[in-house]
Protein backbone atom coordinates (compact mmCIF):
# COMPACT_ATOMS: atom_id res chain seq x y z
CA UNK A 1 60.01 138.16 -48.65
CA UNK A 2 60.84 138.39 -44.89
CA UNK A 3 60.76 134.98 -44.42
CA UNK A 4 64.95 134.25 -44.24
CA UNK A 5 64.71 137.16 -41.79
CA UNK A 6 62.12 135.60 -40.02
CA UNK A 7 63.95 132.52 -39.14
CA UNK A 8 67.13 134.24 -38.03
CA UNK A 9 64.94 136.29 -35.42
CA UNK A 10 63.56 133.26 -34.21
CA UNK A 11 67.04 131.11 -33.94
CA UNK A 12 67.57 134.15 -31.93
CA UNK A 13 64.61 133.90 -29.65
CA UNK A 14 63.22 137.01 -30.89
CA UNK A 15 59.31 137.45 -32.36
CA UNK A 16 58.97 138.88 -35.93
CA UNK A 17 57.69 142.04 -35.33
CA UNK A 18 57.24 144.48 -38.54
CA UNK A 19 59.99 146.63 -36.75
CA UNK A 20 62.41 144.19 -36.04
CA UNK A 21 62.04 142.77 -39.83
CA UNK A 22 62.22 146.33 -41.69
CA UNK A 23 65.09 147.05 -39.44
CA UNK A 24 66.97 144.20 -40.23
CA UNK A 25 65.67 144.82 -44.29
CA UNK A 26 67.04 148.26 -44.16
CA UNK A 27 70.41 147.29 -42.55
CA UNK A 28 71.09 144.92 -45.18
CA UNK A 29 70.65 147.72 -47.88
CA UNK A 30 72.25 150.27 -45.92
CA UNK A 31 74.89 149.24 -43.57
CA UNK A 32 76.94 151.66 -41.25
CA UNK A 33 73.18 153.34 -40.32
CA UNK A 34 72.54 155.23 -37.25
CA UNK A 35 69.27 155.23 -35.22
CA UNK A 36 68.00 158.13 -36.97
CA UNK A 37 69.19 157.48 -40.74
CA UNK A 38 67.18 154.49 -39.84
CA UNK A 39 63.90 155.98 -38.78
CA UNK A 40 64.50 158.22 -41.65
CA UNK A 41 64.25 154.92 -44.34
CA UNK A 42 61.82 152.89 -41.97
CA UNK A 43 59.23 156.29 -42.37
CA UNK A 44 57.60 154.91 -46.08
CA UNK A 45 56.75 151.48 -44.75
CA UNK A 46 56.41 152.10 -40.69
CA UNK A 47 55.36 155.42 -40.50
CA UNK A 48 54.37 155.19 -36.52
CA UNK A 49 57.90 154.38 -35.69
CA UNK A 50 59.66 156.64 -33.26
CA UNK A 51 63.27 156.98 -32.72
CA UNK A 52 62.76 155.42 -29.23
CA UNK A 53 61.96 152.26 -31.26
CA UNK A 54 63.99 152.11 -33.71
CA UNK A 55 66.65 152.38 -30.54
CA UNK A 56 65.16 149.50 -28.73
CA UNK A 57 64.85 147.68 -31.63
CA UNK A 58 68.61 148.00 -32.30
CA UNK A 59 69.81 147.20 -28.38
CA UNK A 60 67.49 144.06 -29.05
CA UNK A 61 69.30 142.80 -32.38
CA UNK A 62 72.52 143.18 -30.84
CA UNK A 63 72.57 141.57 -28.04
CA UNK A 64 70.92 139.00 -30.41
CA UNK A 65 73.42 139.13 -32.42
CA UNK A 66 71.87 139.65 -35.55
CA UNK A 67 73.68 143.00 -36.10
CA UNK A 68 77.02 144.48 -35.12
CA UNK A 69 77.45 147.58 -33.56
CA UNK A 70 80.47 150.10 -33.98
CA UNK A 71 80.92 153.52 -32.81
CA UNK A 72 83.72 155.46 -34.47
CA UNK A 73 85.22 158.28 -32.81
CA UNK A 74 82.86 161.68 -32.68
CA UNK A 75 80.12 159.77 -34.07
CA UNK A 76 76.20 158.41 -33.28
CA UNK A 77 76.91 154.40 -32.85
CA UNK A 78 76.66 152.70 -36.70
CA UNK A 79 75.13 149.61 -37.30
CA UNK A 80 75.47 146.64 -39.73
CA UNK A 81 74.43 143.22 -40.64
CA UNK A 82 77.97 141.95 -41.96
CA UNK A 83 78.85 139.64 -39.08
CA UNK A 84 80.89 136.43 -38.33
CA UNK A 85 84.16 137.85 -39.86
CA UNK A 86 86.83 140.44 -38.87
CA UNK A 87 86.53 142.83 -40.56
CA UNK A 88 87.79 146.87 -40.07
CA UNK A 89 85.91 149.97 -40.96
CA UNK A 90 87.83 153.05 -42.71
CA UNK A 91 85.71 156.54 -41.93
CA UNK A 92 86.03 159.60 -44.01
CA UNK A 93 87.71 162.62 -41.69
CA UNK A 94 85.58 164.81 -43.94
CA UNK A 95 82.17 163.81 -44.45
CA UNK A 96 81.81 160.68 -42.20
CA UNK A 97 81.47 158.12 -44.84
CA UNK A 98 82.34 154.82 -43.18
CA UNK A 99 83.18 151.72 -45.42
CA UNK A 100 84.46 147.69 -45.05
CA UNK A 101 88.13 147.16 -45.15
CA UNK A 102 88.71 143.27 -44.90
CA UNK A 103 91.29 141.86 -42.53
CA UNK A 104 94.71 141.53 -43.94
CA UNK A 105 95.91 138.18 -42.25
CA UNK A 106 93.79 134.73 -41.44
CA UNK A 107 90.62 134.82 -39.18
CA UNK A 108 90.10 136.37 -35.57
CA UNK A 109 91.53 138.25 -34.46
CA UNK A 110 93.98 139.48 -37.44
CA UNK A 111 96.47 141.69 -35.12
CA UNK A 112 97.80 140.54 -31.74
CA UNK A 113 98.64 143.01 -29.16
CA UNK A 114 102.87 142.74 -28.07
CA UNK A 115 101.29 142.28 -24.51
CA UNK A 116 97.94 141.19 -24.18
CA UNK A 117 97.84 141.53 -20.15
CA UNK A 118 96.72 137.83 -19.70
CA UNK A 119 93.62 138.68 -21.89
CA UNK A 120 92.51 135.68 -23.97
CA UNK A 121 92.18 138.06 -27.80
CA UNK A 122 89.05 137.44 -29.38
CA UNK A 123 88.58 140.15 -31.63
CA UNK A 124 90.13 143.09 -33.12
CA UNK A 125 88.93 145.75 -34.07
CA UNK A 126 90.43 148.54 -35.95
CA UNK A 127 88.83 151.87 -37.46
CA UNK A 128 90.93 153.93 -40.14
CA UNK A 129 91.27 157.18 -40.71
CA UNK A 130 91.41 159.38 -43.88
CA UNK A 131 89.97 160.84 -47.08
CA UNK A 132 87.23 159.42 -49.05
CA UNK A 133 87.39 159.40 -52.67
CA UNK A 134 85.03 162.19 -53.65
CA UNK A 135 86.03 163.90 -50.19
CA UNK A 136 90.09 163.79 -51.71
CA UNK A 137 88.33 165.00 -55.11
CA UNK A 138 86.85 167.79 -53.99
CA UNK A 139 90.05 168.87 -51.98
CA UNK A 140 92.16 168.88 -54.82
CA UNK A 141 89.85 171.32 -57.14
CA UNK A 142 89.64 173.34 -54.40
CA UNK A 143 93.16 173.76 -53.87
CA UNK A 144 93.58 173.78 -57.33
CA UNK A 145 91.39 176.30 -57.95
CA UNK A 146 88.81 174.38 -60.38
């Protein structure tokens, strides 16, 4: 079951503890997680696991590299497993729902700065703003009155 997992955290030069595997499991189901979603969906199968952990744990797989780290504005820093692409992230000004928006143009990095200071770009990366569906529902019947 683990055993794709287990490889990657070894490539990495990492051991395959149970904490390091579930978190990596859990980001895979549920990406854009924070520390304590996490401990919250790591409880059923590692109930011993403090937020402390699940923390270290986390610093530990990114520097790896085995997940990505973003921290939109007024948020706990999110967490995912999608990596090696550019992609953006569009967050819900409502209820905080954060999802994937592909980049528009080519590979890394997909927008260019009109001065980049001497800086050799890398990476963009880009976090939109707005409405989520249900959010943009519920806002209409209310100001429609339904």
């Amino acid at each position: 079951m683990y055993t794709p997992l287990r490889e990657e955290l070894r490539h990495s030069g990492l051991r395959a503890t149970p904490g390091r595997l579930e978190v990596l499991r859990t980001l895979e189901e549920h990406p854009h997680s924070d520390a304590e979603r996490l401990q919250r969906l790591l409880a059923p199968s590692l109930p011993e696991i403090s937020i402390q952990s699940v923390h270290n744990v986390l610093s530990d797989l990114t520097r790896a590299g085995l997940v990505r780290r973003i921290e939109p504005a007024h948020s706990a820093a999110l967490y995912e497993r999608r990596l090696d692409d550019n992609h953006h992230h569009v967050v819900c000004t409502s209820c905080g729902a954060v999802a994937d928006v592909d980049c528009v143009v080519g590979s890394a990095p997909c927008l260019h700065p009109s001065d980049a200071a001497g800086y050799r770009i890398e990476e963009a990366e880009v976090t939109f703003w707005g409405l989520c569906a249900n959010c943009a529902a519920l806002e209409s019947d209310a100001v429609s009155g339904a």
